[in-house]
N, C-alpha and C. Protein backbone atom coordinates (compact mmCIF):
# COMPACT_ATOMS: atom_id res chain seq x y z
N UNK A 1 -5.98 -4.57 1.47
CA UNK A 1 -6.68 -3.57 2.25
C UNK A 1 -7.53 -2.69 1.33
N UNK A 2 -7.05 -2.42 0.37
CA UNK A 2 -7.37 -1.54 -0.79
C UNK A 2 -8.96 -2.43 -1.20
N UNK A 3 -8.71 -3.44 -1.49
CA UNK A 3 -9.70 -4.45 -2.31
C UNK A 3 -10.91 -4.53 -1.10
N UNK A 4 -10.54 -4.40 0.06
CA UNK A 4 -11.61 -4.81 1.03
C UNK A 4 -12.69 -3.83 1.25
N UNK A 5 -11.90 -2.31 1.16
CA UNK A 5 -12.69 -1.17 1.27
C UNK A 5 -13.37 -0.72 -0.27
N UNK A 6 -12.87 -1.31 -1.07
CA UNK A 6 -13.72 -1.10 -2.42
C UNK A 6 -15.19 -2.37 -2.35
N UNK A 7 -15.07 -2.99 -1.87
CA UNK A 7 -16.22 -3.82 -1.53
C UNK A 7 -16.86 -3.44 -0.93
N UNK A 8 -16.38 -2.88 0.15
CA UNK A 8 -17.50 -2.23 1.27
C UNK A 8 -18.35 -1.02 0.63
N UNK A 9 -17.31 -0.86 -0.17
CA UNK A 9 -18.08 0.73 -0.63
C UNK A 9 -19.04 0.47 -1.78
N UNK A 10 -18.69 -0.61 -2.14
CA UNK A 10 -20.19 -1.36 -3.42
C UNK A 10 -20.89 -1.47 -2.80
N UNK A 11 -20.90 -2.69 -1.18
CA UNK A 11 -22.22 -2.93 -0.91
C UNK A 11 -22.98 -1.76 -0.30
N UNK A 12 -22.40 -0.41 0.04
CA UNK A 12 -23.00 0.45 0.99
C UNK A 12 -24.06 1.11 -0.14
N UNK A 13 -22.74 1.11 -1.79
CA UNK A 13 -23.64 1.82 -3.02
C UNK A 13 -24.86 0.69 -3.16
N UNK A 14 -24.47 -0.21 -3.21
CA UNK A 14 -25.66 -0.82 -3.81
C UNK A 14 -27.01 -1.09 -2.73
N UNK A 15 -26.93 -1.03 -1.21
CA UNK A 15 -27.66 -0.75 -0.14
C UNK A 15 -28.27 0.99 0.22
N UNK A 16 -27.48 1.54 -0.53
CA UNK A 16 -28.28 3.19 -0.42
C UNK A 16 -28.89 3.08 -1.87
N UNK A 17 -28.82 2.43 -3.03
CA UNK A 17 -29.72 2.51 -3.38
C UNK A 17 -31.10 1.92 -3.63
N UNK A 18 -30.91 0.42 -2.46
CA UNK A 18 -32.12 0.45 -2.02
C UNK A 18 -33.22 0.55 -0.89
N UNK A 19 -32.47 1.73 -0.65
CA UNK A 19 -32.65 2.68 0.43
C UNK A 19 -32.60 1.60 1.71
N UNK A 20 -32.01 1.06 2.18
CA UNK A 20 -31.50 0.30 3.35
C UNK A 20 -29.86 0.43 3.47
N UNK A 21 -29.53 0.57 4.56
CA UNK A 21 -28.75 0.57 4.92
C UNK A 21 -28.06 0.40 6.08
N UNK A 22 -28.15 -1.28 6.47
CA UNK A 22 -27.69 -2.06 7.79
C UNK A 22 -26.28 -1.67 8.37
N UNK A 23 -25.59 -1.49 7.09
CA UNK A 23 -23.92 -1.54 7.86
C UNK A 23 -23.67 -0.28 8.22
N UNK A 24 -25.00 0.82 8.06
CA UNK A 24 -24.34 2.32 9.28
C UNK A 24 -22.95 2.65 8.29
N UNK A 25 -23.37 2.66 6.36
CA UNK A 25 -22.78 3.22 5.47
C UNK A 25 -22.53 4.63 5.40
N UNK A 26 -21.68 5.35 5.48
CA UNK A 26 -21.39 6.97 5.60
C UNK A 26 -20.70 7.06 3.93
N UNK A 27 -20.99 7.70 3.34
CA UNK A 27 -20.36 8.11 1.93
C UNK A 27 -18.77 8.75 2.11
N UNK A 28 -18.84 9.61 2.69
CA UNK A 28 -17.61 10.51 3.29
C UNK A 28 -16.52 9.01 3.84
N UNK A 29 -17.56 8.67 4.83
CA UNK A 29 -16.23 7.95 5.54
C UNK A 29 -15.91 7.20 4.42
N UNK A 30 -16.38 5.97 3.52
CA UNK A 30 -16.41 5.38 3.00
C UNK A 30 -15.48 5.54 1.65
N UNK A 31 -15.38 7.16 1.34
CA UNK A 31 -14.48 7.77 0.67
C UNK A 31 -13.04 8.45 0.97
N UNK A 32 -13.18 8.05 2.23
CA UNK A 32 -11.66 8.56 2.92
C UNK A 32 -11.25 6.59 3.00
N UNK A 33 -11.71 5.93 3.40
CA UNK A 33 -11.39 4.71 3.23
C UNK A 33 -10.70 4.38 1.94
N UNK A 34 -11.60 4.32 0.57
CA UNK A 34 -10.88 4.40 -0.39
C UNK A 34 -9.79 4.83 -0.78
N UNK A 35 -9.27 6.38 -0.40
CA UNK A 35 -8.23 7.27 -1.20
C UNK A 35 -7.19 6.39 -0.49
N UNK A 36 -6.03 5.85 -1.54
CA UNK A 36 -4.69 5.64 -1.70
C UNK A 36 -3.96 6.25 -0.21
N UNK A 37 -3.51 6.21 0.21
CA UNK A 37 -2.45 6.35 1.34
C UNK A 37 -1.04 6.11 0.82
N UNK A 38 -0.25 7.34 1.34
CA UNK A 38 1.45 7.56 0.64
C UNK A 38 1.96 6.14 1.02
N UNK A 39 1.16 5.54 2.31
CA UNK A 39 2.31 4.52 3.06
C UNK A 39 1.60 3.37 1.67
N UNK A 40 0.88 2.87 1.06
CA UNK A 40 0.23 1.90 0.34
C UNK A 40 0.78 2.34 -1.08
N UNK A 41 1.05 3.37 -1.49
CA UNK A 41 2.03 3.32 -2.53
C UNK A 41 3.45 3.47 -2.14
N UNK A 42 3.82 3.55 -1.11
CA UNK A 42 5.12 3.12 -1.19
C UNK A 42 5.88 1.65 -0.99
N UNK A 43 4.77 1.31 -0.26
CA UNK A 43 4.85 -0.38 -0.52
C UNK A 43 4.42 -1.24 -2.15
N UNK A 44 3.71 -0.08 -2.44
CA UNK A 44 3.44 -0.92 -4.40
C UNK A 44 4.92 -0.60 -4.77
N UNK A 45 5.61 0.49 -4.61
CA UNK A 45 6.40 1.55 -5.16
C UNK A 45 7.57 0.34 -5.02
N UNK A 46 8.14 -0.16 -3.80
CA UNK A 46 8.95 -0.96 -3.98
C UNK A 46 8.92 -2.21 -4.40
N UNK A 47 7.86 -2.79 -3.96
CA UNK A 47 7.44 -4.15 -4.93
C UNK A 47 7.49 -3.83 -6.52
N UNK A 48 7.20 -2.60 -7.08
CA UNK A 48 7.19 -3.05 -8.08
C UNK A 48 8.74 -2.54 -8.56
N UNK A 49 9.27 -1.65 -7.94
CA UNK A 49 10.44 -2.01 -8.04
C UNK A 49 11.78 -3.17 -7.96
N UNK A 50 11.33 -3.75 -6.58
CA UNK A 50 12.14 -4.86 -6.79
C UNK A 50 11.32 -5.74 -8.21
N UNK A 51 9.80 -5.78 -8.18
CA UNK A 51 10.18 -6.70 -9.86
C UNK A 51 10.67 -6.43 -10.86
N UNK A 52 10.65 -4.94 -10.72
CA UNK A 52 11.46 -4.36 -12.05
C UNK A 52 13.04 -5.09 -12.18
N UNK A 53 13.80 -4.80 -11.12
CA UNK A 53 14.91 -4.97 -10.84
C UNK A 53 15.29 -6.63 -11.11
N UNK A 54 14.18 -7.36 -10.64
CA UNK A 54 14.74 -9.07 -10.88
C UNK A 54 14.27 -9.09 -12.38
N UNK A 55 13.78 -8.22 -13.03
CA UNK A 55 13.93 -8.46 -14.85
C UNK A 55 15.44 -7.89 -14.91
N UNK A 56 15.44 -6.58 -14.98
CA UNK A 56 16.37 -5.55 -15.46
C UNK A 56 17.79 -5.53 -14.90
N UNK A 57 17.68 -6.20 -13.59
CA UNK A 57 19.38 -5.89 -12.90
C UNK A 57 19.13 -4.95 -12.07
N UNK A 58 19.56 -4.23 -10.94
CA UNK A 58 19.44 -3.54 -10.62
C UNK A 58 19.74 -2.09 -10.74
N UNK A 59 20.03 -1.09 -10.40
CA UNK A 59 20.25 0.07 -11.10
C UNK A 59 19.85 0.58 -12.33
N UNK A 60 18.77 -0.21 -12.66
CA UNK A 60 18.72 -0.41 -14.62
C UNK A 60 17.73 0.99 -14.39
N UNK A 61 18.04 1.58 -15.64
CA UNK A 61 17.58 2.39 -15.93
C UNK A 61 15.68 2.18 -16.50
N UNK A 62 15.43 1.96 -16.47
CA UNK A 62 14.04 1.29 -16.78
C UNK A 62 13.64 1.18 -15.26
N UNK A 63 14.29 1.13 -14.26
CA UNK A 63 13.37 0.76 -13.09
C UNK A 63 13.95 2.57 -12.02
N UNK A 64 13.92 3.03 -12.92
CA UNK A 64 14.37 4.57 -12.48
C UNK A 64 13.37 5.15 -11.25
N UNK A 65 11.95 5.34 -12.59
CA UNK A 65 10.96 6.14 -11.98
C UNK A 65 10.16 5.30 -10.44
N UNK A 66 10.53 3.59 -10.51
CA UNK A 66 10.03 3.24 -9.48
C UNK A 66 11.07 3.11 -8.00
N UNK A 67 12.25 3.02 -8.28
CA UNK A 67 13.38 3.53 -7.41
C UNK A 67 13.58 4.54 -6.86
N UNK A 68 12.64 5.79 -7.70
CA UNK A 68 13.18 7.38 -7.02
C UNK A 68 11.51 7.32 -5.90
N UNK A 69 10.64 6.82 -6.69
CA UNK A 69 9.62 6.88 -5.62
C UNK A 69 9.97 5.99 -4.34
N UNK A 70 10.67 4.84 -4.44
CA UNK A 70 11.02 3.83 -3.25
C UNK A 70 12.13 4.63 -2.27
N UNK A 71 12.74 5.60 -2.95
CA UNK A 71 13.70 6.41 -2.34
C UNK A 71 13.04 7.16 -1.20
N UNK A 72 12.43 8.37 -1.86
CA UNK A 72 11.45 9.47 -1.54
C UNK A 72 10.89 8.74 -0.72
N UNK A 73 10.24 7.90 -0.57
CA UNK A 73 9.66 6.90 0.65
C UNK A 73 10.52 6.65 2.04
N UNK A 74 11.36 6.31 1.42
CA UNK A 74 12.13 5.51 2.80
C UNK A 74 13.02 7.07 3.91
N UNK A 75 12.66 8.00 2.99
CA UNK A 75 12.66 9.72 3.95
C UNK A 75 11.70 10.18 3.67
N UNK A 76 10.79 9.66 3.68
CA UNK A 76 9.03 10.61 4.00
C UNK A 76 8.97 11.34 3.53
N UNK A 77 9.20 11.93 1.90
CA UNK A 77 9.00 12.81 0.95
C UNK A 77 7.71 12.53 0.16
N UNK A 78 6.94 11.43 0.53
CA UNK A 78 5.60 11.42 -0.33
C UNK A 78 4.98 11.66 0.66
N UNK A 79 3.99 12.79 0.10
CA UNK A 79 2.66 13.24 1.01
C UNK A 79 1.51 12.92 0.11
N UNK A 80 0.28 12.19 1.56
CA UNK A 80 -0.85 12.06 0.22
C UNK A 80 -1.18 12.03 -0.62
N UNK A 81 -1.49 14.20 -0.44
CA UNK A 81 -1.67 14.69 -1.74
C UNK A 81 -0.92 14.21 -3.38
N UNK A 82 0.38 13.54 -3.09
CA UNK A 82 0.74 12.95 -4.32
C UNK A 82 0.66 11.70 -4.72
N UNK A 83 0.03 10.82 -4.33
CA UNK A 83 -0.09 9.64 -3.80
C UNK A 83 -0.54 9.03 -5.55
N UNK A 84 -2.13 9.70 -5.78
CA UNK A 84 -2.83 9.94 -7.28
C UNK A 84 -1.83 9.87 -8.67
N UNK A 85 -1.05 11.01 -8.35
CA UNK A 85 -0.59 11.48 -9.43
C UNK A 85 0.92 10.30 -9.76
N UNK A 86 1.57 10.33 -8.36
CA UNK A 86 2.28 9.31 -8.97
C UNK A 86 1.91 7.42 -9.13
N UNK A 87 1.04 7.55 -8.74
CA UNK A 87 0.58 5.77 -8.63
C UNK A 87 -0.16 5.88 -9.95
N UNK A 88 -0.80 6.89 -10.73
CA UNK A 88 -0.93 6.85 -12.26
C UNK A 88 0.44 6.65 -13.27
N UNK A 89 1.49 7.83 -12.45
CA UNK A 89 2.48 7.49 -13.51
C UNK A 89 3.57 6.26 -13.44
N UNK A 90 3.64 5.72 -11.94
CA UNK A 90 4.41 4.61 -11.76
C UNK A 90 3.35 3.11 -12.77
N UNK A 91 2.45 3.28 -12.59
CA UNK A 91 1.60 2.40 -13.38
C UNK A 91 1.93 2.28 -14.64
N UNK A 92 1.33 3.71 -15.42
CA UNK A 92 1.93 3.53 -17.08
C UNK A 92 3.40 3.10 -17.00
N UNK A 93 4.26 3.99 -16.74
CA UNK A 93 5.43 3.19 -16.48
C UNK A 93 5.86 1.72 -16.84
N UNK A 94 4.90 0.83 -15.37
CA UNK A 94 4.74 -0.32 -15.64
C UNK A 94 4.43 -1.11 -16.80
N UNK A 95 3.69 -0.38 -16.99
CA UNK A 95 2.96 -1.14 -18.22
C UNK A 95 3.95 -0.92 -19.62
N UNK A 96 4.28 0.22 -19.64
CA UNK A 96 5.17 0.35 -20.57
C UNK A 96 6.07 -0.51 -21.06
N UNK A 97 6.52 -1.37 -19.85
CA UNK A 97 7.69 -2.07 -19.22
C UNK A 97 6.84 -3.73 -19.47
N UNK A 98 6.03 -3.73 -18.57
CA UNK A 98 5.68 -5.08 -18.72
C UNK A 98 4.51 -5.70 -19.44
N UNK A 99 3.99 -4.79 -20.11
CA UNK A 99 2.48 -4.47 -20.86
C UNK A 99 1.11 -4.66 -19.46
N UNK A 100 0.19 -4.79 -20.34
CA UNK A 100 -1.20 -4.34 -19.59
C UNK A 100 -1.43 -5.07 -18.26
N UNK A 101 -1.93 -4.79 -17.63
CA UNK A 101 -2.09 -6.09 -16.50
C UNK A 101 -1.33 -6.97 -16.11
N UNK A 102 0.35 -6.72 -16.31
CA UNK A 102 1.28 -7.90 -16.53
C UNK A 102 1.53 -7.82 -14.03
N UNK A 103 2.08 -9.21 -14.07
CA UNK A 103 2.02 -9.42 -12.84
C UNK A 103 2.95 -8.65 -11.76
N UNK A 104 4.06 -8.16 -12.52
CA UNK A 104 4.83 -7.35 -12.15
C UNK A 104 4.55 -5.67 -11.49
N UNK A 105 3.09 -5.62 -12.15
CA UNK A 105 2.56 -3.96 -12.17
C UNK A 105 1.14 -4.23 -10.92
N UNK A 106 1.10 -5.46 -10.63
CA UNK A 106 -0.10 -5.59 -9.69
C UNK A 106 -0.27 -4.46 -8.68
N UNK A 107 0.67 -4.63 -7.52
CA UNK A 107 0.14 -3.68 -6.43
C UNK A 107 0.06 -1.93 -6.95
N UNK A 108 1.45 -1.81 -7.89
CA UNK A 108 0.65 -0.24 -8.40
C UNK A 108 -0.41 0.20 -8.79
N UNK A 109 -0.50 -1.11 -9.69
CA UNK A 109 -1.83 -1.03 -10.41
C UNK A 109 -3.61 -0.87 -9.81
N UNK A 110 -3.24 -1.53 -8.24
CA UNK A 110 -4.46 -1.28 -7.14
C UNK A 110 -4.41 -0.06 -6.54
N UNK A 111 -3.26 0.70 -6.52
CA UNK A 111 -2.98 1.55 -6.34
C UNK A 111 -3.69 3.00 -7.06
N UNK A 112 -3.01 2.70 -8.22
CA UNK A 112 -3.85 3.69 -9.12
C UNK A 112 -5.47 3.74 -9.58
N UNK A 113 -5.54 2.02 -9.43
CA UNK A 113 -6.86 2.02 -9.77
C UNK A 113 -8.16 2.44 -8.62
N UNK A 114 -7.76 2.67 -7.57
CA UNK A 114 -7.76 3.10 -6.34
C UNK A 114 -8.37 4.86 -6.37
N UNK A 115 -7.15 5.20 -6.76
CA UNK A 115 -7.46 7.04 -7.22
C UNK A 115 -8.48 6.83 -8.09
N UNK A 116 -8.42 6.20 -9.26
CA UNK A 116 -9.68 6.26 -10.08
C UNK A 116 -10.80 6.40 -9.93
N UNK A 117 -10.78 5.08 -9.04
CA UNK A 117 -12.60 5.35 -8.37
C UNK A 117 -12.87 6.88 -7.45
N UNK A 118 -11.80 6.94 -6.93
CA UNK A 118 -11.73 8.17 -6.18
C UNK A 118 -12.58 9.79 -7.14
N UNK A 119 -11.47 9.40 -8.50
CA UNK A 119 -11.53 10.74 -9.15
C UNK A 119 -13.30 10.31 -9.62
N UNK A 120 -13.84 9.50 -10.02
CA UNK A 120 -14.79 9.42 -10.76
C UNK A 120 -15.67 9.66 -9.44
N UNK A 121 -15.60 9.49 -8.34
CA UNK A 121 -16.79 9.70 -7.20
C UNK A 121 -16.50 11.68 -7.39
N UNK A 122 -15.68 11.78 -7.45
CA UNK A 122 -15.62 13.42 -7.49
C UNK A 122 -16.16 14.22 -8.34
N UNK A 123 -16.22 13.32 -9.72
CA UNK A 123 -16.71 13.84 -10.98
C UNK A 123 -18.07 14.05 -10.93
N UNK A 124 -19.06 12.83 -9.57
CA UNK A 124 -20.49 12.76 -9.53
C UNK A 124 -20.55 11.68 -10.42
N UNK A 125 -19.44 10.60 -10.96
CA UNK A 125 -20.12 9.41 -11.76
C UNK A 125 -20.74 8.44 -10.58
């Protein structure tokens, strides 16, 4: 879902800037499309928990920080607004764990990379 609306939002960039714009592209909307949703990291949140868990065992301490977010989920303690901050740190995390790009860190990793584009449209990049 994530991947589909980052496409859309290339072709709308790359159609406003040549000044056409067939698909009735809105910037705004197009940027609420993008931002991460609590419910889309809490589904990375446990996937990448359960992969943590089929390395580590379960309860393992290494799959801590993605267990307390899978927790906090399953009683509606993630709001939006935190959505950013922890889908950056469940990521490093990951990576920490499984190094860069490893297959285990995928859906967080769309996750976070997700906010990114977010933060950099905010910055004016």
């Amino acid at each position: 879902m994530i991947r589909t609306h980052l496409l859309r939002a290339l072709a709308c960039a790359a159609l406003t800037f040549a000044a056409a714009s067939p698909l009735g592209c809105d910037p705004v909307e197009d940027r609420a499309l993008q931002s991460a949703s609590s419910e889309e990291l809490c589904l990375a949140a446990e996937a990448t928990d359960d992969n943590c868990e089929d390395v580590h065992g379960g309860d393992a301490d290494e799959c801590k920080p993605f267990d307390d977010v899978d927790e906090a989920c399953e009683v509606n303690e993630v709001s939006d607004d935190e959505v950013c901050a922890l889908a950056d740190a469940l990521d490093e995390a990951c990576e920490a764990l499984f190094g860069e790009d490893a297959e285990p860190c995928a859906e967080i990793d769309a996750v976070d990379e997700s906010c990114a584009d977010d933060e950099d449209e905010d910055d004016g990049a």
